[in-house]
PDB file of N, CA and C in Angstrom:
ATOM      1  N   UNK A   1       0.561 -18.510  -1.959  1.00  0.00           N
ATOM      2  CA  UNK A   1      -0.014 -17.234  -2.341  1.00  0.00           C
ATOM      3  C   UNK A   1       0.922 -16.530  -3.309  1.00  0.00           C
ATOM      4  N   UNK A   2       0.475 -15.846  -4.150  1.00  0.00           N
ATOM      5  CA  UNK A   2       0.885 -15.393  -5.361  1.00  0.00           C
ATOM      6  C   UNK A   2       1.869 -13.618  -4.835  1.00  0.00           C
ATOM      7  N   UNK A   3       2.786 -13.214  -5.093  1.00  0.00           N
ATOM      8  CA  UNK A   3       3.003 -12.168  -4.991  1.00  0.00           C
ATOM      9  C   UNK A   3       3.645 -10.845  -5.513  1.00  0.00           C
ATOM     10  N   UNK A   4       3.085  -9.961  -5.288  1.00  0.00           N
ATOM     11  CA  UNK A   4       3.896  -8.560  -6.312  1.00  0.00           C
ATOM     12  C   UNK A   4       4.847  -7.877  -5.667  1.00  0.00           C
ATOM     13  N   UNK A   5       5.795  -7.426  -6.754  1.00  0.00           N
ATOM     14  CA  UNK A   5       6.420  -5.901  -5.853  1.00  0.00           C
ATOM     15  C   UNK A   5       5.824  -4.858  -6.390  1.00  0.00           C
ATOM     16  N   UNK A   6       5.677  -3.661  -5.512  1.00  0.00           N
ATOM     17  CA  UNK A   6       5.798  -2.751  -5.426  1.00  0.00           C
ATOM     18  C   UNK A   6       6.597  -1.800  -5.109  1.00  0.00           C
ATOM     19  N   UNK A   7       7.569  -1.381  -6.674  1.00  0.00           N
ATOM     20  CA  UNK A   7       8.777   0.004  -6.396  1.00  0.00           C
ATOM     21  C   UNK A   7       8.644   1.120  -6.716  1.00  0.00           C
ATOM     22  N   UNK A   8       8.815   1.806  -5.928  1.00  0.00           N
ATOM     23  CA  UNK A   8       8.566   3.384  -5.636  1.00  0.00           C
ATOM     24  C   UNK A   8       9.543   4.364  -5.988  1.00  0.00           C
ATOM     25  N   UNK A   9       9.045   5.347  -6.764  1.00  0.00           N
ATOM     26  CA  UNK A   9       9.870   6.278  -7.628  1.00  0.00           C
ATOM     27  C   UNK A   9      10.903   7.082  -6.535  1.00  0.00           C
ATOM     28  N   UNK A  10      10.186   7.174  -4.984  1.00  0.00           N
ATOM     29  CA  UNK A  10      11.115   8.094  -3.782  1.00  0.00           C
ATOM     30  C   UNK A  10      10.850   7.146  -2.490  1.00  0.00           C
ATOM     31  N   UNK A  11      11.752   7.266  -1.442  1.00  0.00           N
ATOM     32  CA  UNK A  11      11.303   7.131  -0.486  1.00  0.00           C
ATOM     33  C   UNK A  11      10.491   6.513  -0.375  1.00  0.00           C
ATOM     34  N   UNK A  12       9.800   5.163   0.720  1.00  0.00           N
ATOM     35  CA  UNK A  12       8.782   4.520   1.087  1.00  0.00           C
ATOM     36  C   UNK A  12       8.979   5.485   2.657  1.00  0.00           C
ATOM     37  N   UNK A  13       7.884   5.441   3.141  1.00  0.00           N
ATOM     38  CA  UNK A  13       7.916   6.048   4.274  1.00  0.00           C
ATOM     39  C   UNK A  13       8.125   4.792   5.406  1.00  0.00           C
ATOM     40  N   UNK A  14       9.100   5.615   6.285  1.00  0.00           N
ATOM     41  CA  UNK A  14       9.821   5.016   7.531  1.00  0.00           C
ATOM     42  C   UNK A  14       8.957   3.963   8.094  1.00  0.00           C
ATOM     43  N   UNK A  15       7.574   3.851   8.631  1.00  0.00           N
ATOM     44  CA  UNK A  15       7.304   3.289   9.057  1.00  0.00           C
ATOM     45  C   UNK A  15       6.316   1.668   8.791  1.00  0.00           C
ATOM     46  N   UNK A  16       6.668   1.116   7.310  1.00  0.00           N
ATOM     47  CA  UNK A  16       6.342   0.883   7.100  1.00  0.00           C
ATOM     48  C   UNK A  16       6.854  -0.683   7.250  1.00  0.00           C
ATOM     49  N   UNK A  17       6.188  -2.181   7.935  1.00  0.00           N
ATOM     50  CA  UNK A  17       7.273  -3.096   8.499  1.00  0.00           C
ATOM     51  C   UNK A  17       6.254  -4.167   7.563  1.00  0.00           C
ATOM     52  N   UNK A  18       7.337  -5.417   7.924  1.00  0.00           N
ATOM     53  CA  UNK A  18       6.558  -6.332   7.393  1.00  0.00           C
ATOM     54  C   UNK A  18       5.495  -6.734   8.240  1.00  0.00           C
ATOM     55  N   UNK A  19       4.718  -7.564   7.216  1.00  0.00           N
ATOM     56  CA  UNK A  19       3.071  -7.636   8.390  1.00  0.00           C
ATOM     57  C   UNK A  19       1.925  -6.385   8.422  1.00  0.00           C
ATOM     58  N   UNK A  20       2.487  -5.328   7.598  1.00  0.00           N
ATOM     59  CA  UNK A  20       1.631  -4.270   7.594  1.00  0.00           C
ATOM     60  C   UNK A  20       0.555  -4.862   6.014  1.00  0.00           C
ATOM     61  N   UNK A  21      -0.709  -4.101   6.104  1.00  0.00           N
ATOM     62  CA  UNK A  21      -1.593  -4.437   5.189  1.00  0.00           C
ATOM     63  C   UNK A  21      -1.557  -3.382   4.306  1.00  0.00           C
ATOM     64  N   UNK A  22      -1.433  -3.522   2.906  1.00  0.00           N
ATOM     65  CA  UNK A  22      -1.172  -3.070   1.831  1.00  0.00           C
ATOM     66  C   UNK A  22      -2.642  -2.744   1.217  1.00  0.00           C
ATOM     67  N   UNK A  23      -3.115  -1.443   0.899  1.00  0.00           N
ATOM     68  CA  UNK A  23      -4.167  -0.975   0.386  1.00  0.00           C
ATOM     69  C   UNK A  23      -4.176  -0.245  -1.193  1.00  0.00           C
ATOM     70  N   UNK A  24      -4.755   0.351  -2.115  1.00  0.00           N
ATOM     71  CA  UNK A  24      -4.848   0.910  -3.134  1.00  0.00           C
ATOM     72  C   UNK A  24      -6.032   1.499  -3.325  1.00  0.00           C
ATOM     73  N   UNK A  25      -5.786   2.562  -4.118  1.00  0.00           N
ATOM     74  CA  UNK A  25      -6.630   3.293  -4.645  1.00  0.00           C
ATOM     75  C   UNK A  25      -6.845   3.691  -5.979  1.00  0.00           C
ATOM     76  N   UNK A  26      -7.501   3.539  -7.390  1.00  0.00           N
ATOM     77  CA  UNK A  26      -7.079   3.993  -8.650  1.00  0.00           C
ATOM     78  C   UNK A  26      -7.665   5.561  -8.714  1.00  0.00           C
ATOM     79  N   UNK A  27      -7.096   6.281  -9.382  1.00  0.00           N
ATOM     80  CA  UNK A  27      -7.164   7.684  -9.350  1.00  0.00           C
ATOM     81  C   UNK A  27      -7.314   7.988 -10.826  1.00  0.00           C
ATOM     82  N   UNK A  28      -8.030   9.086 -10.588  1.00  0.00           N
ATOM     83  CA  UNK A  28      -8.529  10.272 -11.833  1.00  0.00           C
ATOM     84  C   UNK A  28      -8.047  11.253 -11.663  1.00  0.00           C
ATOM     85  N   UNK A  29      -7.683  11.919 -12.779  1.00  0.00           N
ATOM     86  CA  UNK A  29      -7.615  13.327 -13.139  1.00  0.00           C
ATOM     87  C   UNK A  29      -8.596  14.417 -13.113  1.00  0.00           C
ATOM     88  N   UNK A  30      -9.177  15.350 -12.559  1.00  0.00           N
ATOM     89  CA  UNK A  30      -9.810  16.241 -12.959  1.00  0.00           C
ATOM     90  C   UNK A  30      -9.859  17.367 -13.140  1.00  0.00           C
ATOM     91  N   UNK A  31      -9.393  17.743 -14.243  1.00  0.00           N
ATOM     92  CA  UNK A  31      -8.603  19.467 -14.386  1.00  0.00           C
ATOM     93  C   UNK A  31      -7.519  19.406 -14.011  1.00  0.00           C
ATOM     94  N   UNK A  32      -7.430  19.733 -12.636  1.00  0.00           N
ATOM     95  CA  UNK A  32      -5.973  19.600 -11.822  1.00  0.00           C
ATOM     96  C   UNK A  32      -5.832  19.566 -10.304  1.00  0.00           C
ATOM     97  N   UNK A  33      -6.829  18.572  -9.943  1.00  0.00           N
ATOM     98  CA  UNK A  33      -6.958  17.634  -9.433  1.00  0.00           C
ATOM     99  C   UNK A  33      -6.733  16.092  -9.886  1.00  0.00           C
ATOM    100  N   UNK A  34      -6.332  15.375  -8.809  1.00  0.00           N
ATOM    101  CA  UNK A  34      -6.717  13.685  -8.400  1.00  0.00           C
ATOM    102  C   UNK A  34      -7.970  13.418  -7.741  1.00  0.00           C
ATOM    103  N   UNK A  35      -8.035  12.423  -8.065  1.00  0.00           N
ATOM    104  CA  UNK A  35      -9.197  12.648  -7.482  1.00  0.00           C
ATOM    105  C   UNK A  35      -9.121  10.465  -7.188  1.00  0.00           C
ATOM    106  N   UNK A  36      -9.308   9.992  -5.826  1.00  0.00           N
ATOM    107  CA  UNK A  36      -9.167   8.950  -5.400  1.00  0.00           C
ATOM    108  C   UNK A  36     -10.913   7.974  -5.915  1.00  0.00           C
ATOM    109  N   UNK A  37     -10.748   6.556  -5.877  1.00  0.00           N
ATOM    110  CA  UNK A  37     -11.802   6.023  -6.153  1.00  0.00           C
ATOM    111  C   UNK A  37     -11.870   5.260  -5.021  1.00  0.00           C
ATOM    112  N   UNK A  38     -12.737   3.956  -5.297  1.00  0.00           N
ATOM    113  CA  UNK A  38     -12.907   2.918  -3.730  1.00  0.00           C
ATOM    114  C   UNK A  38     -11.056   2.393  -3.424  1.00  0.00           C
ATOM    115  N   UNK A  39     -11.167   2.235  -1.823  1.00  0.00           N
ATOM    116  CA  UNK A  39      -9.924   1.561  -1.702  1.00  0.00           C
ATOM    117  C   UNK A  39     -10.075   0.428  -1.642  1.00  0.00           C
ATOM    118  N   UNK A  40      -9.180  -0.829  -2.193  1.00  0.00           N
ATOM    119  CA  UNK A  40      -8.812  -1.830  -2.070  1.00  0.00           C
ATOM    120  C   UNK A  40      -7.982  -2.500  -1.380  1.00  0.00           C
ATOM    121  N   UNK A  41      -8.010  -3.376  -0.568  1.00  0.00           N
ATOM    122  CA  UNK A  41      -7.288  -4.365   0.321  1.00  0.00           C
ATOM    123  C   UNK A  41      -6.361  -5.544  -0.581  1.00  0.00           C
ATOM    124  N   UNK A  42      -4.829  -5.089  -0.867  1.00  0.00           N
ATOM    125  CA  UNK A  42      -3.957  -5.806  -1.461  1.00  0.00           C
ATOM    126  C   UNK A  42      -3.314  -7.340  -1.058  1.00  0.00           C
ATOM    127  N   UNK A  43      -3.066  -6.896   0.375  1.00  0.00           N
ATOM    128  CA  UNK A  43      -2.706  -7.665   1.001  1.00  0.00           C
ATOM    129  C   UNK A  43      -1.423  -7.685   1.951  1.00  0.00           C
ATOM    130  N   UNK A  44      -0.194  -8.115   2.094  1.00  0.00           N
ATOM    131  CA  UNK A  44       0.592  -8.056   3.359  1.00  0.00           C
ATOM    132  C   UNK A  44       1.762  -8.001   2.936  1.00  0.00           C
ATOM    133  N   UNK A  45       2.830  -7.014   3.833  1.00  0.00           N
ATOM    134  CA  UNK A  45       3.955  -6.879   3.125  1.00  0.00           C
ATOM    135  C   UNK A  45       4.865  -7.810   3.807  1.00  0.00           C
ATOM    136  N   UNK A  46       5.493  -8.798   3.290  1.00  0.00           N
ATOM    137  CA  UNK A  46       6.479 -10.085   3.205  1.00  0.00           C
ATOM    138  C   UNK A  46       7.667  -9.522   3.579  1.00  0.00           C
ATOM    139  N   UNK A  47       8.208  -8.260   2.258  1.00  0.00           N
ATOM    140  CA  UNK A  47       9.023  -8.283   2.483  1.00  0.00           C
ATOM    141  C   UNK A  47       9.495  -6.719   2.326  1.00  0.00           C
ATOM    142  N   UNK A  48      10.491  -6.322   2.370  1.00  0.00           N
ATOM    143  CA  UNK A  48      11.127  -4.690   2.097  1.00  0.00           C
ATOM    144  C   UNK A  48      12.800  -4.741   1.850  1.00  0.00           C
ATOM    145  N   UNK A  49      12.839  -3.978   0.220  1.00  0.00           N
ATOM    146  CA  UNK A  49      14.036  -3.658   0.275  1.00  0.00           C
ATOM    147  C   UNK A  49      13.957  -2.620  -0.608  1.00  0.00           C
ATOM    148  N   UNK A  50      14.870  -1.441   0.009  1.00  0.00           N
ATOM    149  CA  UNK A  50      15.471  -0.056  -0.492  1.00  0.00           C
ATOM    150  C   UNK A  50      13.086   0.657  -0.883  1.00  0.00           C
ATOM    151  N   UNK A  51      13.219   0.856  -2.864  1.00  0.00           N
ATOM    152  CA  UNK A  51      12.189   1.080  -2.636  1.00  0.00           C
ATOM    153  C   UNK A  51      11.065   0.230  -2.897  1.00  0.00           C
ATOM    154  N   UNK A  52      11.026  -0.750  -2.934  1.00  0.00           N
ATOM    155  CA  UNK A  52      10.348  -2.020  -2.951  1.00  0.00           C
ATOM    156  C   UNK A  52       9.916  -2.802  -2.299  1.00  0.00           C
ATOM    157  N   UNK A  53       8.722  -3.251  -1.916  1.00  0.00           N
ATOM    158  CA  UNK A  53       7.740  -3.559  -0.881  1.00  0.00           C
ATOM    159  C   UNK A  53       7.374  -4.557  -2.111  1.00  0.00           C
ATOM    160  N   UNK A  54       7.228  -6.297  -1.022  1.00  0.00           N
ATOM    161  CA  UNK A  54       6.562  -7.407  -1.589  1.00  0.00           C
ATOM    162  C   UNK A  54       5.479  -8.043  -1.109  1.00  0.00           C
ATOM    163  N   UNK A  55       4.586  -7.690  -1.730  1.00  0.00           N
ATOM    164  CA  UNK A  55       3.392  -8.147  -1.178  1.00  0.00           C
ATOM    165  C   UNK A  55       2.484  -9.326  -1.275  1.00  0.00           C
ATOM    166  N   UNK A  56       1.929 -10.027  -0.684  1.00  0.00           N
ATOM    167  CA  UNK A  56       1.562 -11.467  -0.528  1.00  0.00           C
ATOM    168  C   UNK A  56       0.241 -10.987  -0.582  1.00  0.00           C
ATOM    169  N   UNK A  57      -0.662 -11.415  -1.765  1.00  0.00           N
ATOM    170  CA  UNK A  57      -1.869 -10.926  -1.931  1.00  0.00           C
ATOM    171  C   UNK A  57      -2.426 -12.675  -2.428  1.00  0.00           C
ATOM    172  N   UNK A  58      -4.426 -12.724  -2.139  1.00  0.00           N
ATOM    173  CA  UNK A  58      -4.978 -13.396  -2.604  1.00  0.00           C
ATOM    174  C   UNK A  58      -5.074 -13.459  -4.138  1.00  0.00           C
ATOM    175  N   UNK A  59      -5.300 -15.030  -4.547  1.00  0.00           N
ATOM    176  CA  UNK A  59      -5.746 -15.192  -6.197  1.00  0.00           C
ATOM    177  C   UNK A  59      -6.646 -14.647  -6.405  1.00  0.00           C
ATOM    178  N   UNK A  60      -7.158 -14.267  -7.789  1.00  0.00           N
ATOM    179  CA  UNK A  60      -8.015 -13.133  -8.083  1.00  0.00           C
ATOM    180  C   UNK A  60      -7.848 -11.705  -7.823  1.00  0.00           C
ATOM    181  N   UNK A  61      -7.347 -11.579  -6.846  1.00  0.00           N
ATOM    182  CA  UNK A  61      -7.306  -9.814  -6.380  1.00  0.00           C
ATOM    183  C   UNK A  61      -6.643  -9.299  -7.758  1.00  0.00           C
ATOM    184  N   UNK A  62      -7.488  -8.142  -7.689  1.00  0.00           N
ATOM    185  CA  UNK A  62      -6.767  -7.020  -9.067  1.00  0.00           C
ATOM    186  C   UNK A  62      -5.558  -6.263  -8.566  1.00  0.00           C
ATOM    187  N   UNK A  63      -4.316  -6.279  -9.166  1.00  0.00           N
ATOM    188  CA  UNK A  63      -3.566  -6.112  -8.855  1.00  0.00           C
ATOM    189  C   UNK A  63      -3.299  -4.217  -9.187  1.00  0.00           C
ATOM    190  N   UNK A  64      -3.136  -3.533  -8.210  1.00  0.00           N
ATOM    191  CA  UNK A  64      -2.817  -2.049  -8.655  1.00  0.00           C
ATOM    192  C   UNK A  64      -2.046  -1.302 -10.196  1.00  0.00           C
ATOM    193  N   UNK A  65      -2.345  -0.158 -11.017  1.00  0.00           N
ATOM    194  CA  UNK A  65      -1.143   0.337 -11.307  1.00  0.00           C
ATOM    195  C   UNK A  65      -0.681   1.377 -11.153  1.00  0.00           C
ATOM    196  N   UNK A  66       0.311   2.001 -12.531  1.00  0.00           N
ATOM    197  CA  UNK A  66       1.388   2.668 -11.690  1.00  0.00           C
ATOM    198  C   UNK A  66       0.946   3.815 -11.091  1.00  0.00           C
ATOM    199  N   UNK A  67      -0.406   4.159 -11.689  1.00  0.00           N
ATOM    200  CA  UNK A  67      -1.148   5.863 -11.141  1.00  0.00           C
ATOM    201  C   UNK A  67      -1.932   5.494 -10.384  1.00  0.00           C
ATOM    202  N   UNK A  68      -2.039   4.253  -9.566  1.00  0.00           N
ATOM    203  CA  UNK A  68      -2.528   3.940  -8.395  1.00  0.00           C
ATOM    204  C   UNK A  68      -2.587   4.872  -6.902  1.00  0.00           C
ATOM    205  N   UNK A  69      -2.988   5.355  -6.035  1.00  0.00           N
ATOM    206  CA  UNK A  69      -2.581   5.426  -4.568  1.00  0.00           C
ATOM    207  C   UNK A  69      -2.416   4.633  -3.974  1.00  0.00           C
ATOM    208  N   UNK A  70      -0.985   4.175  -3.371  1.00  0.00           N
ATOM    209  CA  UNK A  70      -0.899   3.048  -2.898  1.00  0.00           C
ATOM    210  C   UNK A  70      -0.442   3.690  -1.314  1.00  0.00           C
ATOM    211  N   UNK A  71      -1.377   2.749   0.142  1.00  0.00           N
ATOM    212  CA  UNK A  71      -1.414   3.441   1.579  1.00  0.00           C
ATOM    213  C   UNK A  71      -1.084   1.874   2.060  1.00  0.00           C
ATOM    214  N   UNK A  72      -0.852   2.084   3.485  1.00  0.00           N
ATOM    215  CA  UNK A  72      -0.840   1.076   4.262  1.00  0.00           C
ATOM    216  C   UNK A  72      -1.428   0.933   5.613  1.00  0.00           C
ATOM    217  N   UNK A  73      -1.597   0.203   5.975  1.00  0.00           N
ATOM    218  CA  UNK A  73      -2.192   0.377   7.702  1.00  0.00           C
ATOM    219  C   UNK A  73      -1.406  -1.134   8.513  1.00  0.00           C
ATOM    220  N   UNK A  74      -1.172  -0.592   9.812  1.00  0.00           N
ATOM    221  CA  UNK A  74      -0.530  -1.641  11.066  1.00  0.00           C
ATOM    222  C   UNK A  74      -1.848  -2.639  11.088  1.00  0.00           C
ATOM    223  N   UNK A  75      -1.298  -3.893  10.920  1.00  0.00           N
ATOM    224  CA  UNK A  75      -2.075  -4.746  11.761  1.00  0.00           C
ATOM    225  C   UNK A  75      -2.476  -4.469  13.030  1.00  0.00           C
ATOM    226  N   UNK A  76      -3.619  -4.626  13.304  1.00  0.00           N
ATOM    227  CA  UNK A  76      -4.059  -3.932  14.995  1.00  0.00           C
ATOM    228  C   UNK A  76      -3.522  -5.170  15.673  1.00  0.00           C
ATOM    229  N   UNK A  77      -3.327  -6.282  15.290  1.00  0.00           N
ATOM    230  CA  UNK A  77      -3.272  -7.546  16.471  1.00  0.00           C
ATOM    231  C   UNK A  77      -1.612  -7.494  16.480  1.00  0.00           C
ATOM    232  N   UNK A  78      -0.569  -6.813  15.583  1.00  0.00           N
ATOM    233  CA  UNK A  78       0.679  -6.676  15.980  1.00  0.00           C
ATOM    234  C   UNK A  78       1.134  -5.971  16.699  1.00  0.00           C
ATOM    235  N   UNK A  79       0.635  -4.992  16.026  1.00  0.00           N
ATOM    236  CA  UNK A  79       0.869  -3.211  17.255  1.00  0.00           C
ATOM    237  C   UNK A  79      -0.280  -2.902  17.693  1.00  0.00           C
ATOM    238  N   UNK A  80      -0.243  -3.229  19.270  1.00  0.00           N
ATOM    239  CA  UNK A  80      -1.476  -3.078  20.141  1.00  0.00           C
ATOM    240  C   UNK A  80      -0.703  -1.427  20.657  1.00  0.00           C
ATOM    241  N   UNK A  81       0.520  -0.762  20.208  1.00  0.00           N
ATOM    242  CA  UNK A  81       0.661  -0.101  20.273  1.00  0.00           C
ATOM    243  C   UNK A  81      -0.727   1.523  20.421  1.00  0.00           C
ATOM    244  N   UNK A  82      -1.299   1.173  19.222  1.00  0.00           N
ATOM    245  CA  UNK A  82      -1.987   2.698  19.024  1.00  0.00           C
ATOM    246  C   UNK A  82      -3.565   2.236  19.616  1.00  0.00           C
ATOM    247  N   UNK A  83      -4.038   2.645  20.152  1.00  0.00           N
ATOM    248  CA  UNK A  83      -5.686   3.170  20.678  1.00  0.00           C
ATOM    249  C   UNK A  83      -6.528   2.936  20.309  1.00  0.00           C
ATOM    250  N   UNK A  84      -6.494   3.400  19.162  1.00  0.00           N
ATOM    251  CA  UNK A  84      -7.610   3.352  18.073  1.00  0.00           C
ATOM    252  C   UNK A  84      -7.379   2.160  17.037  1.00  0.00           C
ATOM    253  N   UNK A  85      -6.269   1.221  17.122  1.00  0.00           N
ATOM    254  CA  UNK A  85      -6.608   0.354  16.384  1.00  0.00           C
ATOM    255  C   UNK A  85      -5.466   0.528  14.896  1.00  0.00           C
ATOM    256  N   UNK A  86      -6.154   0.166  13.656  1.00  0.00           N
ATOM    257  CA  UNK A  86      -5.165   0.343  12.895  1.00  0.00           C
ATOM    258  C   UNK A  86      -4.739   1.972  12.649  1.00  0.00           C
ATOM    259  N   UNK A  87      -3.892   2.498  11.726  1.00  0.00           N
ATOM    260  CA  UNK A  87      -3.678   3.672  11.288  1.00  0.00           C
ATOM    261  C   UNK A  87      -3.144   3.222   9.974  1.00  0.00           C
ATOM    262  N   UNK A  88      -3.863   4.034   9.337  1.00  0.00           N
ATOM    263  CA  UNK A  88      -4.067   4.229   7.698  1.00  0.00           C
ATOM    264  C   UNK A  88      -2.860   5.425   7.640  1.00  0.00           C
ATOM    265  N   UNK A  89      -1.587   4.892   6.987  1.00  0.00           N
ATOM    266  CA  UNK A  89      -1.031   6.054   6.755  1.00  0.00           C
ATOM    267  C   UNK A  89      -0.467   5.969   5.165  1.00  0.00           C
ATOM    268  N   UNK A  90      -0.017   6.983   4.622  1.00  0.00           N
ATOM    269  CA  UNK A  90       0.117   6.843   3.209  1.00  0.00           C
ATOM    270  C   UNK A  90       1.844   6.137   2.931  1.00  0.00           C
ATOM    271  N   UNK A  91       2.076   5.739   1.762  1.00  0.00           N
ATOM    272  CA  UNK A  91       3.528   5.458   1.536  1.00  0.00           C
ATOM    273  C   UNK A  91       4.271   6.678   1.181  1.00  0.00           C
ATOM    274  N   UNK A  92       3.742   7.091  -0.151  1.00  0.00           N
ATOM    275  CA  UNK A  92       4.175   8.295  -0.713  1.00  0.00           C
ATOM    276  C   UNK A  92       3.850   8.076  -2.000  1.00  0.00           C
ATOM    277  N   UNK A  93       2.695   8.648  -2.583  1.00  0.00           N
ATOM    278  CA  UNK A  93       2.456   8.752  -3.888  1.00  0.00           C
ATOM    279  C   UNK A  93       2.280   7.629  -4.173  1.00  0.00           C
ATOM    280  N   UNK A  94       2.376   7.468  -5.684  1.00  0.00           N
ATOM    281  CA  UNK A  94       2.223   6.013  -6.821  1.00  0.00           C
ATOM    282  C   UNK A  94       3.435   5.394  -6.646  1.00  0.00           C
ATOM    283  N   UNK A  95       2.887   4.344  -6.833  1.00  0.00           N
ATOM    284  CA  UNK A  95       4.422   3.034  -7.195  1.00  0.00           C
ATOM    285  C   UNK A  95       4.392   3.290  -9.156  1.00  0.00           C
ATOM    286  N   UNK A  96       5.606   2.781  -9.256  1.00  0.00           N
ATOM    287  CA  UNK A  96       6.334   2.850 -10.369  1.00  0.00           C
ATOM    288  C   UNK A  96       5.647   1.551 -11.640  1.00  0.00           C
ATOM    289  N   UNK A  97       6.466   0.724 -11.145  1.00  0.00           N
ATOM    290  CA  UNK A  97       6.023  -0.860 -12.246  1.00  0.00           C
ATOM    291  C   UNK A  97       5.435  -2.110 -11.271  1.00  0.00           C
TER     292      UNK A  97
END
């Protein structure tokens, strides 16, 4: 499987491990607003270092850019931890390159 990084201008947020599923969003401007479009399923994070997240995505998949929203969610079958299953939480903003 083919894979990208994703590095982040601040901070990746704390909770983010390998095995988590990597999502996107491409975004618009409007006035002064963002404004989010459909989300996309990237694929799985391999690996993590500092602000850079590597992700193991399928051939073909369109790969995000930098004015992307890029979120993540727990595998539910790793962390039987939470209730409800996965949790969609954000990284922080756009990735960089």
């Amino acid at each position: 499987m083919p894979t990208t990084d994703l590095t982040f201008p601040n901070d990746i947020n704390v909770s983010v491990q390998i095995g988590d599923i990597i999502y996107y969003s491409p975004t618009t401007t409007t006035g002064i607003h963002n404004t989010a479009g459909t989300i996309v399923e990237l694929g799985y994070v391999i690996s993590i270092s500092g602000n850079t997240i590597v992700v193991n995505y399928q051939t073909g998949t369109i790969l995000p850019t930098a004015s992307d929203f890029i979120m993540f969610a727990k595998d539910r079958s790793a962390n039987m931890s939470s209730l409800l299953g996965r949790n969609v939480l954000y990284i922080r903003g756009h990735h960089g390159e």
